[in-house]
N, C-alpha and C. Protein backbone atom coordinates (compact mmCIF):
# COMPACT_ATOMS: atom_id res chain seq x y z
N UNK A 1 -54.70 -62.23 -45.27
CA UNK A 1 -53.34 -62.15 -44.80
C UNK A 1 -52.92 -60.69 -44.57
N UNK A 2 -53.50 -59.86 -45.66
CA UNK A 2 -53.09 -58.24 -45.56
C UNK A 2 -53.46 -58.07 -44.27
N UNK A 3 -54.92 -58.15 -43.98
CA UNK A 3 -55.25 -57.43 -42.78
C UNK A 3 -54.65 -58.33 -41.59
N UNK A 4 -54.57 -59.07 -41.27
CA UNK A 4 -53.84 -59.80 -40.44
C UNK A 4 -52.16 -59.29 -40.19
N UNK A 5 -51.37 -58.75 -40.62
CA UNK A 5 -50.44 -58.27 -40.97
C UNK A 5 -50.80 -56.67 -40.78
N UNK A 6 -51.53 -56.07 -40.93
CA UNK A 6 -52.16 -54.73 -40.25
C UNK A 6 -52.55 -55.12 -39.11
N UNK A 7 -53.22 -55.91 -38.84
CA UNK A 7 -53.45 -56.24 -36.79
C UNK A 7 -52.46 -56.04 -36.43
N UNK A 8 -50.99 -56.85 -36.84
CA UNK A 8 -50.11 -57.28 -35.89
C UNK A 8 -49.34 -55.80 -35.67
N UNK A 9 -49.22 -55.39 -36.96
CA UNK A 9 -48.50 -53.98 -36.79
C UNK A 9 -48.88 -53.30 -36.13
N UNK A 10 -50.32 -53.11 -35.85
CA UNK A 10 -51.16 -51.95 -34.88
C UNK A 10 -50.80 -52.46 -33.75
N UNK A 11 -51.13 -54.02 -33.55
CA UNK A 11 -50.54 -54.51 -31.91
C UNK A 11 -49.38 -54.62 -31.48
N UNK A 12 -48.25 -54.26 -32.40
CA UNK A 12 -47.13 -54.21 -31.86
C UNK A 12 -46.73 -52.50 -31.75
N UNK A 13 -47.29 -51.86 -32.80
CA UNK A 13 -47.16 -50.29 -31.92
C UNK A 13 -48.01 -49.65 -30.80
N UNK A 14 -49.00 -50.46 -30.40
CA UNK A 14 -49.69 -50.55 -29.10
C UNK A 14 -48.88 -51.17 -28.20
N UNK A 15 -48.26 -52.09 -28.13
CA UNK A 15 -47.88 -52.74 -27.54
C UNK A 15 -46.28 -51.63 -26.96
N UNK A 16 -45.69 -51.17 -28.05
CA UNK A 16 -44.48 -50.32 -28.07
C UNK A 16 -44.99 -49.01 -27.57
N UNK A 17 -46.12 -48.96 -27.42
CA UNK A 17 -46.49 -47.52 -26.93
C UNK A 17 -46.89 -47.68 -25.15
N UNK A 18 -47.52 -48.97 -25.33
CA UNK A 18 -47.38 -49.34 -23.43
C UNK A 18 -46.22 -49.73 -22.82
N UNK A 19 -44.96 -50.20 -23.67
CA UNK A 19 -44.01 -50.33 -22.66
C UNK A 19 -43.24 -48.84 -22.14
N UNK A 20 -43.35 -47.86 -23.40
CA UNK A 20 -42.83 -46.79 -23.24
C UNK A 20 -43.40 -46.08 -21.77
N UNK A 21 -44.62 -46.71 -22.17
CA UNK A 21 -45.27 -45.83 -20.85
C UNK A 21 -45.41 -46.15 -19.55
N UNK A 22 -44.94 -47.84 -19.59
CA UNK A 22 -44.84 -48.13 -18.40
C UNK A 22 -43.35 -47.73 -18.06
N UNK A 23 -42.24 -47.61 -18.84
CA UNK A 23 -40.91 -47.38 -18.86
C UNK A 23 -41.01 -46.01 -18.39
N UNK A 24 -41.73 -44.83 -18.35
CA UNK A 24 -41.92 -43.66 -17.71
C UNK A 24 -42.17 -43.72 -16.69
N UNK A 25 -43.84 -44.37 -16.27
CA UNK A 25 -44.09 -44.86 -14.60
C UNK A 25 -42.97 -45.32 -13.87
N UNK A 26 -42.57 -46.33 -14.52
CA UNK A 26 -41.28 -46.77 -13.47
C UNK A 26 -40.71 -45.52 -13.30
N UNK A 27 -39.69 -45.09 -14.40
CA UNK A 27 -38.27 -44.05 -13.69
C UNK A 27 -38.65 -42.95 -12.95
N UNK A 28 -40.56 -42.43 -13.44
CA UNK A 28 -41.04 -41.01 -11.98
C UNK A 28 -41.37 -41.93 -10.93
N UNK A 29 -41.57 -42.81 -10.86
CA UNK A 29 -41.88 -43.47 -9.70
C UNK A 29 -40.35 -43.76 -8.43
N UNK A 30 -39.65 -44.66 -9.29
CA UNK A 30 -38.28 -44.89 -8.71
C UNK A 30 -37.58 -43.63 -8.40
N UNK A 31 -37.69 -42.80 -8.79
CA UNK A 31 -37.09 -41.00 -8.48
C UNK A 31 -37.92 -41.02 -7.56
N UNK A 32 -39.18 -40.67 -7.31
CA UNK A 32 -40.52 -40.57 -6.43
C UNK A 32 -39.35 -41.16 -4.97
N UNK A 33 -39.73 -42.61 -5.20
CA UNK A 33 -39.50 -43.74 -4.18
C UNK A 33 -38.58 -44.41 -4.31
N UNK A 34 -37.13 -44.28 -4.43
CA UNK A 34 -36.44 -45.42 -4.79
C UNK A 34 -36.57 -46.80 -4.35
N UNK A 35 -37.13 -47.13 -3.14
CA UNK A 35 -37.17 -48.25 -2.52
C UNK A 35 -38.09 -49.15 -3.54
N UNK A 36 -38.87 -48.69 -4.82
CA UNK A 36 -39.45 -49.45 -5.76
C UNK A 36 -38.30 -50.28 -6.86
N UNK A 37 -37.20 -49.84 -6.79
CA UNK A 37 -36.30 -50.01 -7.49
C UNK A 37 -36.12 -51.34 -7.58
N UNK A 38 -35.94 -52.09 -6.37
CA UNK A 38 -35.37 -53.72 -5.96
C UNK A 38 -36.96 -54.28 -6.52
N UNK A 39 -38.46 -53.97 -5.95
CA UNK A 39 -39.00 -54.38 -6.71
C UNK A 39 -39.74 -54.48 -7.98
N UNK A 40 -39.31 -53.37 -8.40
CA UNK A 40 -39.64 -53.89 -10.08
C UNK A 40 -39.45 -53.95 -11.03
N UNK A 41 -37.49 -53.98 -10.66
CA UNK A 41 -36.85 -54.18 -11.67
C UNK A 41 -36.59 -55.28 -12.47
N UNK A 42 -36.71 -55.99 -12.15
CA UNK A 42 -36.93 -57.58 -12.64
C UNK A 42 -37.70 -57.85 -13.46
N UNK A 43 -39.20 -57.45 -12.99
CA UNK A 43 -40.34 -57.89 -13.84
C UNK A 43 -40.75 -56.46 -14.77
N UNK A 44 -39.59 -55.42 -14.74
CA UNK A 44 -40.27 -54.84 -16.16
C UNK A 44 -39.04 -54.51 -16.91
N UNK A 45 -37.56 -55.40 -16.17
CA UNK A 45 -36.44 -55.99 -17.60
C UNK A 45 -37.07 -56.83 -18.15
N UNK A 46 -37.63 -58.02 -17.55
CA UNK A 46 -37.94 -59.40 -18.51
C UNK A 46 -39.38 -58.86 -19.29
N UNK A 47 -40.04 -58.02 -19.33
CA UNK A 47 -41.58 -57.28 -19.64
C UNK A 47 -40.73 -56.41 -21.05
N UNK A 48 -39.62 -55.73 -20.60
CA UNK A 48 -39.36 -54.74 -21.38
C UNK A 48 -38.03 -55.85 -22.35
N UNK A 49 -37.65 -57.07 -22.24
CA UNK A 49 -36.71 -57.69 -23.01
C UNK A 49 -38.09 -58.42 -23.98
N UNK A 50 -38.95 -59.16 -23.65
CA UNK A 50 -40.32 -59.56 -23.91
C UNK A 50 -40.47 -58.76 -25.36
N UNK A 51 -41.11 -57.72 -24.92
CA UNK A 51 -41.61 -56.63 -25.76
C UNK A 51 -40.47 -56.22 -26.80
N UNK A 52 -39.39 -56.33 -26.61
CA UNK A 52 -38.18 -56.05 -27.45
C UNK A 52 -38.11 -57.05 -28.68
N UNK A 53 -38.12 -58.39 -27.78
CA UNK A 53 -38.43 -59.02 -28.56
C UNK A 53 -39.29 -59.57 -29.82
N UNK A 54 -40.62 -59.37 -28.85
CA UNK A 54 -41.10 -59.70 -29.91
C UNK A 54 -41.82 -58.33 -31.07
N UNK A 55 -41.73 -57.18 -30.50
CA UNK A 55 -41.61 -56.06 -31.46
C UNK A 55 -40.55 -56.41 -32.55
N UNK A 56 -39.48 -56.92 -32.38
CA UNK A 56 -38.41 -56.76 -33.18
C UNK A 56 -38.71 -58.39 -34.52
N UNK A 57 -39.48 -59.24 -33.80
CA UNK A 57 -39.77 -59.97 -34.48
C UNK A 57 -41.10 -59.82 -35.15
N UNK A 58 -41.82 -58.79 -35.01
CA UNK A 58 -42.96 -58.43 -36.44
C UNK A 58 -41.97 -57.67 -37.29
N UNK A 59 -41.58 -56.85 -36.48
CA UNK A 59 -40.45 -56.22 -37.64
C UNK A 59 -39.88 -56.62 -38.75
N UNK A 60 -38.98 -57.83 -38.40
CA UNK A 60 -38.62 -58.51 -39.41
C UNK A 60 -39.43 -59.37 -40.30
N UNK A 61 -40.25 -60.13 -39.52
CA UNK A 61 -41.35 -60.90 -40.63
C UNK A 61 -42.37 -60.10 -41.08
N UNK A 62 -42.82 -58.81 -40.31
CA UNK A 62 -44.24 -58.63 -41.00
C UNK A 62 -44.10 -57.00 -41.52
N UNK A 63 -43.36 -55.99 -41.23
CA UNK A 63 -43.15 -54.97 -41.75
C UNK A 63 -42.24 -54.68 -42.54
N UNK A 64 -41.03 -55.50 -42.36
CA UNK A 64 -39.69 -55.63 -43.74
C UNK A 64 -40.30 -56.39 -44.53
N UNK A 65 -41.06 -57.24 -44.54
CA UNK A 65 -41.26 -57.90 -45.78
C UNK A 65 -42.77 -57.27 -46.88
N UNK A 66 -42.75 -57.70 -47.84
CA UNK A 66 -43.71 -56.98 -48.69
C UNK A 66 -44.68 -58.31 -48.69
N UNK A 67 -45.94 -57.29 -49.53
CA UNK A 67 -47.22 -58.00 -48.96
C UNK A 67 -46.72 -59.33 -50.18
N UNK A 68 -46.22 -59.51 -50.71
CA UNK A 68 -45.95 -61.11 -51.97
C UNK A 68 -45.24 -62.16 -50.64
N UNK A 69 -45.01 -61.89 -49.65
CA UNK A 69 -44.38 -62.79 -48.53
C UNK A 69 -45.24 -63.16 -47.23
N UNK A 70 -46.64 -62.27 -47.30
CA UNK A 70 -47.19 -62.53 -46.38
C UNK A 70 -47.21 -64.02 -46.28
N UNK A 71 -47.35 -64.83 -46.92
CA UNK A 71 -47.96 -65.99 -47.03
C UNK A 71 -46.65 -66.94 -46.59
N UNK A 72 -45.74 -66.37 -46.26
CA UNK A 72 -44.40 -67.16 -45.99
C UNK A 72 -44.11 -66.55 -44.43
N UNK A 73 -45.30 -66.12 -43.23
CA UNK A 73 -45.19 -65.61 -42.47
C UNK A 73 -45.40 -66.84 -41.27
N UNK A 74 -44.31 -66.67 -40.05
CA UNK A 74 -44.27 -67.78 -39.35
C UNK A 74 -45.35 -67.31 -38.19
N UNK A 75 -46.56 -67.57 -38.60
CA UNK A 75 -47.37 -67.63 -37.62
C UNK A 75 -47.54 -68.20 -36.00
N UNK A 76 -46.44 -69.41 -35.75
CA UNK A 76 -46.34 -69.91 -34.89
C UNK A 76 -45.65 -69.67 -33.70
N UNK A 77 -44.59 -68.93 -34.76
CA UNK A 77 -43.93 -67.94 -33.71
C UNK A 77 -44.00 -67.07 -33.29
N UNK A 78 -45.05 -65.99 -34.03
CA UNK A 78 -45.42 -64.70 -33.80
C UNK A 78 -46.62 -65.12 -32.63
N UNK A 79 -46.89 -66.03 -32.76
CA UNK A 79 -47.97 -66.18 -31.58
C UNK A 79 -47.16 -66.39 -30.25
N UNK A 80 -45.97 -67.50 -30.44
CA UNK A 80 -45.27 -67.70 -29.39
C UNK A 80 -45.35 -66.92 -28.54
N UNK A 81 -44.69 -65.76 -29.31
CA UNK A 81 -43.48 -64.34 -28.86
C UNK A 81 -44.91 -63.78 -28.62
N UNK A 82 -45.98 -63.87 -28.95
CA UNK A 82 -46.85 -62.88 -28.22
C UNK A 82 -47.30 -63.32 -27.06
N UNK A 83 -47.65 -64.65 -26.92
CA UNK A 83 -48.23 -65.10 -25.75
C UNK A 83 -46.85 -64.85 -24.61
N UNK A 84 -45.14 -64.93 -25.02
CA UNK A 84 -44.56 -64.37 -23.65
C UNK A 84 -44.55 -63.07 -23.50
N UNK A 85 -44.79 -62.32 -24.32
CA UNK A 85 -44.97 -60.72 -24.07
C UNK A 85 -46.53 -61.03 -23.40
N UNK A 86 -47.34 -61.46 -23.72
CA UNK A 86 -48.79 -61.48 -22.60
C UNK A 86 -48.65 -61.94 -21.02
N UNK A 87 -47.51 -62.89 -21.27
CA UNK A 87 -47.11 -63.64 -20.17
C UNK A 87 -46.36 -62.95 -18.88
N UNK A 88 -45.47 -61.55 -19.64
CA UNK A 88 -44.52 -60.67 -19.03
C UNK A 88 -45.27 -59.70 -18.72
N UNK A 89 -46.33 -59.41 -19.27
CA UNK A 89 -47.41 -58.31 -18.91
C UNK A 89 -48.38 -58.29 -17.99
N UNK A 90 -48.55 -59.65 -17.69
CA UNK A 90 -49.50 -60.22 -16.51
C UNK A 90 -48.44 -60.58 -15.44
N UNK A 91 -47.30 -60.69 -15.56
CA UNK A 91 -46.37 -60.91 -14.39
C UNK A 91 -46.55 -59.57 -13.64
N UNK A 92 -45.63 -58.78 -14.71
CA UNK A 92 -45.60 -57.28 -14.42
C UNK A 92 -46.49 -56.63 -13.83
N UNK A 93 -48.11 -56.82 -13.91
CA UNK A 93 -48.82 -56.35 -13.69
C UNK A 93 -49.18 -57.05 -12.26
N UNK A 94 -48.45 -58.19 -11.64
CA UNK A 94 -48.98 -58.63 -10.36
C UNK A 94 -47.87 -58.19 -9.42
N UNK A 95 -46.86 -58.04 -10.07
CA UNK A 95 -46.36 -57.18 -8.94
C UNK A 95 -45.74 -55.73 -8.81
N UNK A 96 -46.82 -54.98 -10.32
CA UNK A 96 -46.96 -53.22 -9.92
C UNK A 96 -48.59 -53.25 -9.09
N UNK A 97 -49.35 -54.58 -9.39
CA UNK A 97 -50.12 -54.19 -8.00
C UNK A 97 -50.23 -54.40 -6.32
N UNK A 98 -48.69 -55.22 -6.33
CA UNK A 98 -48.72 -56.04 -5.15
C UNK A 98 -47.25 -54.49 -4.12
N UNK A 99 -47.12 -53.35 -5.54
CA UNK A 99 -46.48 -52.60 -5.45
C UNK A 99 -46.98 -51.38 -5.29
N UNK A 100 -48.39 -51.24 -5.74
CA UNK A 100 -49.24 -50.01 -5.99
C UNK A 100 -49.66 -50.35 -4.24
N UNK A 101 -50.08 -51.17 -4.13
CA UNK A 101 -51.02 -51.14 -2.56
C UNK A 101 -49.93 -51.11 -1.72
N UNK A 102 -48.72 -51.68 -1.61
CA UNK A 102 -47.89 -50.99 -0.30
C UNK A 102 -47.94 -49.79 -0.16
N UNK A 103 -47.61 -49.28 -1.57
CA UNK A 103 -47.50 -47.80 -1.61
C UNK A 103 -48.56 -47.11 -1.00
N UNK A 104 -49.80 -47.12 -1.48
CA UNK A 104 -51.14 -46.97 -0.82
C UNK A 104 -51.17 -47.18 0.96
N UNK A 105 -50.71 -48.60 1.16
CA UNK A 105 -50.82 -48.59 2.97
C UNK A 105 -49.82 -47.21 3.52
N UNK A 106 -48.58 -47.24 2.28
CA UNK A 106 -47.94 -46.29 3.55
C UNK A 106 -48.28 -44.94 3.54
N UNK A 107 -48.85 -44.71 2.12
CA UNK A 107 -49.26 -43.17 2.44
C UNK A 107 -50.95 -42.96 2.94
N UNK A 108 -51.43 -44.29 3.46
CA UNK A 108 -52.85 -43.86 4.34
C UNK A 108 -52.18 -44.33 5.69
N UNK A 109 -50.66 -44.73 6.25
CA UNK A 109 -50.38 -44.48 7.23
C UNK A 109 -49.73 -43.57 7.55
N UNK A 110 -49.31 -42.74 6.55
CA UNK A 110 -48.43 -41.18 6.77
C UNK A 110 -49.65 -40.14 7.30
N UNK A 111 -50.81 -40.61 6.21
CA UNK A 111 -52.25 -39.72 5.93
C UNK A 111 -52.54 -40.02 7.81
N UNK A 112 -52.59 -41.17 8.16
CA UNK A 112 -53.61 -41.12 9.43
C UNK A 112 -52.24 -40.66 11.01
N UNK A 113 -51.10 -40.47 10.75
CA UNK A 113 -50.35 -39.87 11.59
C UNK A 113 -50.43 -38.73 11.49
N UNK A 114 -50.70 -37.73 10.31
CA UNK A 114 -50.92 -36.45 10.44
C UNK A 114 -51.82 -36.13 10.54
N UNK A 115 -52.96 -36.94 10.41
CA UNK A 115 -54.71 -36.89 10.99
C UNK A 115 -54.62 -36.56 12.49
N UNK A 116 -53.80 -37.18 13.47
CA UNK A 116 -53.55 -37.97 14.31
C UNK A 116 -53.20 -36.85 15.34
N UNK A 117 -51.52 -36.14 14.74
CA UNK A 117 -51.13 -35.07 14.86
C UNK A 117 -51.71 -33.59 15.01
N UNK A 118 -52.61 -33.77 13.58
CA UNK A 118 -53.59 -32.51 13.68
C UNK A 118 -54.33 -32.20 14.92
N UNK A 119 -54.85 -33.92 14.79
CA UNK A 119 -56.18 -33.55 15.77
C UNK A 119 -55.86 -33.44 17.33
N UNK A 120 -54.58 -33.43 17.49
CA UNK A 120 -53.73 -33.53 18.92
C UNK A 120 -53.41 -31.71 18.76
N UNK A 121 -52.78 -31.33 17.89
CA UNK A 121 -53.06 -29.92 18.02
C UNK A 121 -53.82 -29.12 18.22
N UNK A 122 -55.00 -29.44 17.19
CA UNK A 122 -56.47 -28.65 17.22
C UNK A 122 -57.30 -29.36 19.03
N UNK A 123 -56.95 -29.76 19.46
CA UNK A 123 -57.37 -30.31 20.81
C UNK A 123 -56.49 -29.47 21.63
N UNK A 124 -55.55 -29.48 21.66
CA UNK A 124 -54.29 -28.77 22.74
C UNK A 124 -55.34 -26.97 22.30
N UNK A 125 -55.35 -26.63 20.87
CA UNK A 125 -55.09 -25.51 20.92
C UNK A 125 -57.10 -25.01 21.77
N UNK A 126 -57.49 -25.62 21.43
CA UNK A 126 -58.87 -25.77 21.78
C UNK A 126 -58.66 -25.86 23.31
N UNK A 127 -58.32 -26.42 24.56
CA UNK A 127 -58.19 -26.30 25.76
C UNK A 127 -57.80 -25.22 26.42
N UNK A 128 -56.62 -24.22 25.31
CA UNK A 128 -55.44 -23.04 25.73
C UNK A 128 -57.18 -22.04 25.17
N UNK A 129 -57.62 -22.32 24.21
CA UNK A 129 -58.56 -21.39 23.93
C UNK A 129 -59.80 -21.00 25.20
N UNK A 130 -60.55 -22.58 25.77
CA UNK A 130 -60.92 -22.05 26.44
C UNK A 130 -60.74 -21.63 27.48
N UNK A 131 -59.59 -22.24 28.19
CA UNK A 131 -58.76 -21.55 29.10
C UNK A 131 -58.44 -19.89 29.20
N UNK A 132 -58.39 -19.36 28.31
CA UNK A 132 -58.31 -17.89 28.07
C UNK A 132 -59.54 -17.37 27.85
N UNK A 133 -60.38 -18.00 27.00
CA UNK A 133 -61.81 -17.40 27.08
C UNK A 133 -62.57 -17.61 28.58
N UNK A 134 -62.27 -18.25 29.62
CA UNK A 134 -62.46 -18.50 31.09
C UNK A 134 -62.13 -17.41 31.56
N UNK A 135 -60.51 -17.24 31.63
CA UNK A 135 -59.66 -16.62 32.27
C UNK A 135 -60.36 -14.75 32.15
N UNK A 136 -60.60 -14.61 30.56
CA UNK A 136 -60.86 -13.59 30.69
C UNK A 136 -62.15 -12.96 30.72
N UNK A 137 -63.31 -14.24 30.13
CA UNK A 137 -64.94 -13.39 31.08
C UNK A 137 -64.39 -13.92 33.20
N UNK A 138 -63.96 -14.62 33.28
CA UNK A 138 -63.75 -14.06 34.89
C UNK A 138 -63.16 -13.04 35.71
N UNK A 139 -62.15 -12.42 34.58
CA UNK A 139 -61.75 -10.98 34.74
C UNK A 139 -62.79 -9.88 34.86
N UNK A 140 -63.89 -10.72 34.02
CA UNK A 140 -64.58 -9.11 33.37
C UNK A 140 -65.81 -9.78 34.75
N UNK A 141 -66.46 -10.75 35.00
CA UNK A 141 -67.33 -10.96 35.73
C UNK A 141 -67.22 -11.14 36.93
N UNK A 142 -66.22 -11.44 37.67
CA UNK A 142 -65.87 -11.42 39.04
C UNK A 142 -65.98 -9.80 39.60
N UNK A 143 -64.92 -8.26 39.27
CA UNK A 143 -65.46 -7.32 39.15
C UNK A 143 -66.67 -6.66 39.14
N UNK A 144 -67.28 -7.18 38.08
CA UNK A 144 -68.73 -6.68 38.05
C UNK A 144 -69.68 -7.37 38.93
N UNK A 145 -69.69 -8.80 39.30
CA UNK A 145 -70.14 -8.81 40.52
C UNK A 145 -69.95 -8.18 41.97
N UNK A 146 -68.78 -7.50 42.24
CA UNK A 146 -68.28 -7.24 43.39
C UNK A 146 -69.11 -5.98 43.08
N UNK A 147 -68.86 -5.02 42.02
CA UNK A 147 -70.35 -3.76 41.37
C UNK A 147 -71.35 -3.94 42.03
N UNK A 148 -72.13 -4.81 41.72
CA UNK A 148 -73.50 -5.54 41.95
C UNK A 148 -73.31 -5.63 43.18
N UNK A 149 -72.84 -6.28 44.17
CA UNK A 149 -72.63 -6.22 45.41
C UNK A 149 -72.90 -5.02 46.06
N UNK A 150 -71.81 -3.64 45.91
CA UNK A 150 -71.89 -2.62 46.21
C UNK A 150 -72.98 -1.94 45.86
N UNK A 151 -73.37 -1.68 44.74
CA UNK A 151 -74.34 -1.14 44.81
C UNK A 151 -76.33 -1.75 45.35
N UNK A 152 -75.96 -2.68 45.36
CA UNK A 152 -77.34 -3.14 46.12
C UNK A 152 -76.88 -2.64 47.53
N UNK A 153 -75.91 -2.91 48.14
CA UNK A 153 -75.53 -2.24 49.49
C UNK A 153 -75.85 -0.80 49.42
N UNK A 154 -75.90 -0.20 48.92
CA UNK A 154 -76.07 1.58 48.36
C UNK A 154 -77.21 1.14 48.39
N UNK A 155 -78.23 0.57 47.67
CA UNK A 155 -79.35 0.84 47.31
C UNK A 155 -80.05 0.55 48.65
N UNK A 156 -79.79 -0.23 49.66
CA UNK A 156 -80.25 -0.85 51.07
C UNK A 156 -80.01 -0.05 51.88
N UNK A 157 -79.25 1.42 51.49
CA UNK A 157 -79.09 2.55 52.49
C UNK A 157 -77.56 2.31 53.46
N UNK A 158 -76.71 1.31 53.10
CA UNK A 158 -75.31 1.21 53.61
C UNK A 158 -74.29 1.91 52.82
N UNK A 159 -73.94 3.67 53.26
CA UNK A 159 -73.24 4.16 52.47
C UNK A 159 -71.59 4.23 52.95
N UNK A 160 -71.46 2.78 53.77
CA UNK A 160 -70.26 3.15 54.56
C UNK A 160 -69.35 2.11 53.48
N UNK A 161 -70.08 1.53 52.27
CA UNK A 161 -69.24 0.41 51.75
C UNK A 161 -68.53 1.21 50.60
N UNK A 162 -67.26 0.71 49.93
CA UNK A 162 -66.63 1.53 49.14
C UNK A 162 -66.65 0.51 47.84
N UNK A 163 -66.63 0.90 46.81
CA UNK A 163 -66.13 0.77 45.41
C UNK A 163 -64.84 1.12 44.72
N UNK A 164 -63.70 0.93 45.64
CA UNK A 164 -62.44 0.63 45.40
C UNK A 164 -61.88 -0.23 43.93
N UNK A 165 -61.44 0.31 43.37
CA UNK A 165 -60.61 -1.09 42.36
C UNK A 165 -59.92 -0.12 41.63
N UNK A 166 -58.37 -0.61 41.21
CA UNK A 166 -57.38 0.01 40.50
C UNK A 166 -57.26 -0.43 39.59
N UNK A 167 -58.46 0.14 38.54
CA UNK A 167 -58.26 -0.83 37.04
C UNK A 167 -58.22 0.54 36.05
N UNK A 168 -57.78 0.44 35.17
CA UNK A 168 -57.54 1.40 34.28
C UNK A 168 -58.37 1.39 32.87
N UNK A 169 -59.43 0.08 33.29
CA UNK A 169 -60.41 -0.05 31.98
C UNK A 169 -61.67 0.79 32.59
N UNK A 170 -62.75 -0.18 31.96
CA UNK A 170 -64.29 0.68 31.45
C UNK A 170 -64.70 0.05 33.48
N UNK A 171 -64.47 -1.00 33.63
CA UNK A 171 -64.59 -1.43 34.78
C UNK A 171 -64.22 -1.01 36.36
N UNK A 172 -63.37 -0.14 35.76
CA UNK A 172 -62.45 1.20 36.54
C UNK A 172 -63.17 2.03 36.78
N UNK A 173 -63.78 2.29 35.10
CA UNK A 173 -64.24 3.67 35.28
C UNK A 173 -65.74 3.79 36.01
N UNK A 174 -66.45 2.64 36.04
CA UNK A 174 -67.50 2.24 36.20
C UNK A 174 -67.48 2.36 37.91
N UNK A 175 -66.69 1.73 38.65
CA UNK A 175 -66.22 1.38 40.16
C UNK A 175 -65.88 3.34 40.52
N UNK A 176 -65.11 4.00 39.73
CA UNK A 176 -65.23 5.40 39.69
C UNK A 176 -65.98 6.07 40.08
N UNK A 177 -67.46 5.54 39.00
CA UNK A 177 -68.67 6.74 39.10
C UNK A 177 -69.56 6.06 40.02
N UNK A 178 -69.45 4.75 40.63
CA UNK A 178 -70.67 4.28 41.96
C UNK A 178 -69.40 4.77 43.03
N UNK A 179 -68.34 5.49 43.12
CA UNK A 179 -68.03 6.08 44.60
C UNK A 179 -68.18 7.42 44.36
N UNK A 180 -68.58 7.95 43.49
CA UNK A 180 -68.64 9.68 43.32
C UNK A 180 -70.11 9.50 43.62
N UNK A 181 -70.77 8.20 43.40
CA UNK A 181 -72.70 8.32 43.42
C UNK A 181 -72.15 8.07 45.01
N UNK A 182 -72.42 7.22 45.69
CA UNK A 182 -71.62 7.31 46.94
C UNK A 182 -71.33 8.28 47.57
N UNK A 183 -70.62 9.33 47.33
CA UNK A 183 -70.02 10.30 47.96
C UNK A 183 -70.85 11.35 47.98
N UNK A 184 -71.58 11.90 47.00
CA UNK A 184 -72.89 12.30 46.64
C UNK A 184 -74.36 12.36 47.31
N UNK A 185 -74.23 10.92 47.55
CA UNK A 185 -75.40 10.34 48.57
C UNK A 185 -74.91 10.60 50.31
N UNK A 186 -73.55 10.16 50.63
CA UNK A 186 -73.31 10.73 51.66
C UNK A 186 -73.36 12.14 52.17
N UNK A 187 -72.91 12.94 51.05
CA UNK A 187 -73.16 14.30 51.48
C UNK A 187 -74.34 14.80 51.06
N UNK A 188 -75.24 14.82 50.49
CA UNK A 188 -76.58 14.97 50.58
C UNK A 188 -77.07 14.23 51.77
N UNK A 189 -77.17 13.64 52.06
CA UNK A 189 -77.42 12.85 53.50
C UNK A 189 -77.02 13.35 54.56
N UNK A 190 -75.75 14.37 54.52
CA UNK A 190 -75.40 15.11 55.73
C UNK A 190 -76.18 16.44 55.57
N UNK A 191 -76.24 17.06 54.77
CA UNK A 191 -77.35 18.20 54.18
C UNK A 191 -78.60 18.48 54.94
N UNK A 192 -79.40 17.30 54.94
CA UNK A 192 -80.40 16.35 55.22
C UNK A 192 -80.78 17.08 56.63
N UNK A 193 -79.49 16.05 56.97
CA UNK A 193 -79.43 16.52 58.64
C UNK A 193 -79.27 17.36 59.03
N UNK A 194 -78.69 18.20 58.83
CA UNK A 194 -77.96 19.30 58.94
C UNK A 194 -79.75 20.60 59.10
């Protein structure tokens, strides 16, 4: 009877230690989300009246009384009151999971709109990228072909072609020194003749 009467006490401060803690989940949760509020308030008043209950009924039969009374302990009822506290705990528990997975769909549908979003950015920004990486080797390679041009013309003995361009970079300076080679070659060439 002693130890039986030590079970119940351990299972009812187990028992007082999970409602507490489900009594926490709820109120960060409902702060979290209020929209949990409508559902699960119901099933963890009647979970948390349950547990009131029948905590309050070892109390009186099995921890106020001394061990000369065990034997005057209403077993029938303490089972009762446990099987509806088991009964409120398996309720409770079907619809914090029928509560856990909404929750879940909506934040893997928040998760896959900003997936969604991202990858609409990182795409946009990826097009503007190579668009500018285009934009600007055709700056640098259009020029330097028109180079290449001219100077194979120079090299074919046509010193009447010019290397013109008003650029203020290396590409400038480059178009610079094939009209001074140019100019160079022309007047050595008049030399020549001369």
């Amino acid at each position: 009877m002693l130890s039986m009467a030590i079970n119940l006490a351990l299972f009812t401060t187990f028992a007082h230690c999970c409602a507490l803690a489900v009594e926490f989940w709820y109120q960060t949760s409902v702060t979290e989300n209020p929209a949990l509020r409508g559902k699960l308030s119901l099933s963890l008043r009647s979970h948390g009246e349950a547990m009131k209950a029948f905590d309050d009924m070892i109390r009186r039969q099995v921890l106020d009384t001394g061990p000369s009374e065990f034997a005057k302990l209403d077993l029938k009822s303490i089972s009762e009151n446990g099987l509806k506290t088991l009964e409120s705990n398996y309720a409770m528990y079907d619809v914090t999971i029928g509560v856990l997975d909404d929750l879940l769909v909506t934040r893997i549908g928040g998760f896959n709109q900003r997936r969604g979003a991202s990858l609409g950015i990182v795409s946009i920004s990826v097009v503007f990228t190579a668009l500018f990486v285009f934009s600007i080797g055709r700056s640098i390679s259009k020029p330097i072909a028109e180079l290449k041009d001219v100077m194979d013309r120079i090299g074919k003995g046509d010193l009447s072609v010019h290397a013109d361009m008003d650029r203020r970079d290396e590409i400038g300076q480059l178009a610079g020194a094939i009209s001074r080679l140019q100019k160079t070659l022309q007047s050595g060439g008049k030399m020549k003749a001369a």
